[in-house]
Structures are given as C-alpha cells and as structure tokens.
N, C-alpha and C. Protein backbone atom coordinates (compact mmCIF):
# COMPACT_ATOMS: atom_id res chain seq x y z
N UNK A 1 61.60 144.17 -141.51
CA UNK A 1 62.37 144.46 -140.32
C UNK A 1 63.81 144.80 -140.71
N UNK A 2 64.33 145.99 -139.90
CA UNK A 2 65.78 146.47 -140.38
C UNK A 2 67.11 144.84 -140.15
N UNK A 3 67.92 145.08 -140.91
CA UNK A 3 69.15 144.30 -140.06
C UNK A 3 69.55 144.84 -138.60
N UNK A 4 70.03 143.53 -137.92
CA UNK A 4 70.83 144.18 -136.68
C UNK A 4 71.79 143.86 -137.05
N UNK A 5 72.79 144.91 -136.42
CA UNK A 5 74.63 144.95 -136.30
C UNK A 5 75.32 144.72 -135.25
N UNK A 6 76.26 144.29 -135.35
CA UNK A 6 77.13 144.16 -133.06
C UNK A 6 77.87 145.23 -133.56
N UNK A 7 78.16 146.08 -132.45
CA UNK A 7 78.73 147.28 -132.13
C UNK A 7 79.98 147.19 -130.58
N UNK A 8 80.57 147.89 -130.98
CA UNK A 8 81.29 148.11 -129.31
C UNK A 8 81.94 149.74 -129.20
N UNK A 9 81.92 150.04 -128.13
CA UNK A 9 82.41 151.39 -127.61
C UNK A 9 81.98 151.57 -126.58
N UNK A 10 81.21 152.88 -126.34
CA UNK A 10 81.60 153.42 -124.72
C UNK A 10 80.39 154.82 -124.89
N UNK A 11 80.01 154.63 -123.13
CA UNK A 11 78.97 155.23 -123.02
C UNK A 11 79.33 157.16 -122.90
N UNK A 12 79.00 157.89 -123.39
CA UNK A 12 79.06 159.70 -123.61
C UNK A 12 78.09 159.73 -122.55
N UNK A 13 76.99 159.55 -122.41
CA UNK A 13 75.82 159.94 -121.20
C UNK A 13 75.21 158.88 -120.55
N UNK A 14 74.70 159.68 -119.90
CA UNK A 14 73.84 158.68 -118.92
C UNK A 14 73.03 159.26 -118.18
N UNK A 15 71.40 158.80 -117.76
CA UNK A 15 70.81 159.58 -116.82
C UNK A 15 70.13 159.01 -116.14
N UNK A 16 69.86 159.27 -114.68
CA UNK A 16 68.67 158.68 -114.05
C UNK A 16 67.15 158.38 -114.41
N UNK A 17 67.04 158.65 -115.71
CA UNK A 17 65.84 158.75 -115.95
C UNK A 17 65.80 157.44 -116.85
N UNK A 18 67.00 156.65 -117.38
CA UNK A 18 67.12 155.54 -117.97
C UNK A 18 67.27 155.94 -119.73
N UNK A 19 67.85 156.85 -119.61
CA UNK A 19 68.97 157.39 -121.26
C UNK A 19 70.06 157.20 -121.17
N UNK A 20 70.23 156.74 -121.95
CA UNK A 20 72.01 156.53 -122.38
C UNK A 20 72.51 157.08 -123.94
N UNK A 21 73.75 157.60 -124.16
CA UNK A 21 73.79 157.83 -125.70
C UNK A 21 75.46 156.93 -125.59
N UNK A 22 75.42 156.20 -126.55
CA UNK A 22 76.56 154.87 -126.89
C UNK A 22 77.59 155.59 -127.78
N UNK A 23 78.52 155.64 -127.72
CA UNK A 23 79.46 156.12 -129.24
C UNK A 23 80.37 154.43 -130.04
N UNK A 24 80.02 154.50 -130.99
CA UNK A 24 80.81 153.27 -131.79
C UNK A 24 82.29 153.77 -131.54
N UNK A 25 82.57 152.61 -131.51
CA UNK A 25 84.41 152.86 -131.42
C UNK A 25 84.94 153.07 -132.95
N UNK A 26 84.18 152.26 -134.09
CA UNK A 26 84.92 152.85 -134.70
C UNK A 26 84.07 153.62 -135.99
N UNK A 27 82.75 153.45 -136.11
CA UNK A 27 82.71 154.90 -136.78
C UNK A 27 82.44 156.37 -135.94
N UNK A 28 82.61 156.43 -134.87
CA UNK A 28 81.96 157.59 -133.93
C UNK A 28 80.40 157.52 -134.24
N UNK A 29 79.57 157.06 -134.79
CA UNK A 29 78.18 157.21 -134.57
C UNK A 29 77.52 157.07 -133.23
N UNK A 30 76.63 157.34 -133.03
CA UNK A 30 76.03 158.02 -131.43
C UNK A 30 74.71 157.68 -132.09
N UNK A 31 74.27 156.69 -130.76
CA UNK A 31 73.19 155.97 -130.88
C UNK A 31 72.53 155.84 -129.19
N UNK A 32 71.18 156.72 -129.49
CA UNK A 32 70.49 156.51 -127.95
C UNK A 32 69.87 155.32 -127.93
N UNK A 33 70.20 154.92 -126.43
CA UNK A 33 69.03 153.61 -125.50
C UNK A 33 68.43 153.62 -124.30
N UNK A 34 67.68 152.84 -124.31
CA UNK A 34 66.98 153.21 -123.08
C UNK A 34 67.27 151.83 -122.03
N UNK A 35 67.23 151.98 -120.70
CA UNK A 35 67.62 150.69 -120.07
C UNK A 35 66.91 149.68 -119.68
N UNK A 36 65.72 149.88 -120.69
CA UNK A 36 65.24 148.34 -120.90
C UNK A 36 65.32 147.39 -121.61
N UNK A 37 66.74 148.33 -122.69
CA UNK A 37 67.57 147.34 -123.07
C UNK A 37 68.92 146.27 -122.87
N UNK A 38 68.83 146.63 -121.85
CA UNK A 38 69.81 145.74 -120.93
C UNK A 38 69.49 144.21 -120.42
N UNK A 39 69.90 143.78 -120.78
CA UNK A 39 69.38 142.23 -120.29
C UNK A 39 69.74 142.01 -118.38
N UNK A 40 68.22 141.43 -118.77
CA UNK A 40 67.74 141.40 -116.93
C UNK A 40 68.13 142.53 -116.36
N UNK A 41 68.06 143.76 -117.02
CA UNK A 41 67.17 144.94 -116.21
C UNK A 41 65.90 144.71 -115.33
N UNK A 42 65.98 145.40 -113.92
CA UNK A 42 64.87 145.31 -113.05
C UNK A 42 64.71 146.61 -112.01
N UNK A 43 65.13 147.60 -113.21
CA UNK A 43 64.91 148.61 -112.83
C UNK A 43 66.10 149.44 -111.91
N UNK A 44 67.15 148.75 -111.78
CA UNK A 44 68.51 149.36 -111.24
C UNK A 44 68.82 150.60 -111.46
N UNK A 45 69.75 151.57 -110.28
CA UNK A 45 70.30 152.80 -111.37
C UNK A 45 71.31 152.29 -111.63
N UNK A 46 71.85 153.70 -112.53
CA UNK A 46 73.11 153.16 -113.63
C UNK A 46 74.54 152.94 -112.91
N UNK A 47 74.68 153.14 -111.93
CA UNK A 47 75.88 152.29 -111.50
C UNK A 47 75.57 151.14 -110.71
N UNK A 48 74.48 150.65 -110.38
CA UNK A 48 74.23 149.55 -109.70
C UNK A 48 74.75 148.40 -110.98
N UNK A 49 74.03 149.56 -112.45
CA UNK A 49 74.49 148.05 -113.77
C UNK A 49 75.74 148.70 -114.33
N UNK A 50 77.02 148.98 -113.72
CA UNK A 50 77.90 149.76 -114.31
C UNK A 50 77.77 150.33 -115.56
N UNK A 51 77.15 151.12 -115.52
CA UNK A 51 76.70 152.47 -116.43
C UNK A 51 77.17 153.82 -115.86
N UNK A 52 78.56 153.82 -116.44
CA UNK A 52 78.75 155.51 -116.23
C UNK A 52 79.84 155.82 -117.71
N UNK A 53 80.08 156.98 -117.63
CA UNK A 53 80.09 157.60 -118.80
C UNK A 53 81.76 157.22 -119.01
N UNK A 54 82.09 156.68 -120.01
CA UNK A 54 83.58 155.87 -120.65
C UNK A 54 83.75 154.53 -120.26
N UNK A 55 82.19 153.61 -120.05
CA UNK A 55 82.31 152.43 -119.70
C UNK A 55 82.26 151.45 -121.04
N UNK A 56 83.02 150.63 -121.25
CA UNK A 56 83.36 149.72 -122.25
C UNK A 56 81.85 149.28 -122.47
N UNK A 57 81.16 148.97 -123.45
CA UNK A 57 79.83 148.52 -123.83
C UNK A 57 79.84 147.84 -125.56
N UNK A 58 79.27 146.69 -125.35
CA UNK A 58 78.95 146.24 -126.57
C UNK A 58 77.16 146.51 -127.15
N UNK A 59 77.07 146.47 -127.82
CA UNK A 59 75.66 146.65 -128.14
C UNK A 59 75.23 146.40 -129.58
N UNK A 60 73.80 145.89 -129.82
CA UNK A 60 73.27 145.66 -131.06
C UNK A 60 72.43 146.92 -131.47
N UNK A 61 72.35 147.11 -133.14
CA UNK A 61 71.27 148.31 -133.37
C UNK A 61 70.90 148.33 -134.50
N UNK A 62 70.00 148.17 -134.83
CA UNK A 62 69.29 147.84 -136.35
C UNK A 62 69.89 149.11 -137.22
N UNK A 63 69.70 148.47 -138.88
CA UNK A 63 70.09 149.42 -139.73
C UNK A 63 69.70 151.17 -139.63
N UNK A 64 68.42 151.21 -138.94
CA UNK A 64 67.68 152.63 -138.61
C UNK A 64 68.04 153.15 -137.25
N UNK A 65 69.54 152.73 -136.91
CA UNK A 65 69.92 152.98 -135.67
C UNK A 65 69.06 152.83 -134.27
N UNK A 66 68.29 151.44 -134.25
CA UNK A 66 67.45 151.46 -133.04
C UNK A 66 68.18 150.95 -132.57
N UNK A 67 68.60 150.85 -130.72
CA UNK A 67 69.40 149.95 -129.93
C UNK A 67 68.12 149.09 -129.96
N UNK A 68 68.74 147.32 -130.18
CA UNK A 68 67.99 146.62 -129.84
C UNK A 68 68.51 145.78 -128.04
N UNK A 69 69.51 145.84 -127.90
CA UNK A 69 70.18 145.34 -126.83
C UNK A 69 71.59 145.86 -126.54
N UNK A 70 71.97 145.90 -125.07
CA UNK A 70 73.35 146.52 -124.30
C UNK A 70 74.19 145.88 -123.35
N UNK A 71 75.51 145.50 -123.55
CA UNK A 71 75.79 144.94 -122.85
C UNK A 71 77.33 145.79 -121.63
N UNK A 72 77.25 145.86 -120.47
CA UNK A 72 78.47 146.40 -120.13
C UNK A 72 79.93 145.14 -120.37
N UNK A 73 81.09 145.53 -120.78
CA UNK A 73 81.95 144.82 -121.16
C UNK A 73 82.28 145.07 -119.40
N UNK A 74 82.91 143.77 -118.74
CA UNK A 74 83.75 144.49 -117.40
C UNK A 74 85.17 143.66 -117.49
C-alpha cells in the first residue's frame, strides 16, 4: 500500500457530477477527487459542502497521487 501525505490548498474545479481537481499550496501539484471522499458525504451538491472553486481545503493522497480523504477548511 502507497504512503499517505496531508496536503492543503484550494479547489481549481468542481462539478456536479462529483469531480473536483485540488491544487497543493505548495508544490502546485493537481490532484483529482471524487466526493465520496469527503467525510459524511450523503450525496450533497458542492456548495451545500462548501465546494467551490478557491475554497481553502486540506486533504490526504497516497504516494500514487490517490485522494484518500477531503476536508473544507472554513
């Protein structure tokens, strides 16, 4: 199993369809998720879970860049 890493930055996209692409604050890497990585997701859209695009977000993502989990910073 890869390592996971904590990350923080800010969301570039977002879609109704439950995509998101994350940018690290500080290497710029760009890492897609989907929003069933959100804890206690239940199917919300993305501003019901403040998800819109330059929203503060922390997040985990294994060495092979998988999001394993997302969190909105508020």
């Amino acid at each position: 199993m890869a390592d996971v890493a904590q990350h923080e930055g800010k969301i570039l996209r977002i879609n109704d369809a439950g995509l998101g692409i994350v940018e690290d604050e500080h290497s710029q890497q760009q890492f897609v998720f989907t929003f069933d990585k959100i804890r206690n997701y239940r199917g919300e859209a993305a501003r019901q879970l403040g998800l819109t695009v330059g929203a503060h977000v922390r997040f985990s993502a294994t060495s092979d860049s998988q999001v394993v989990a997302v969190e909105v910073v508020r």
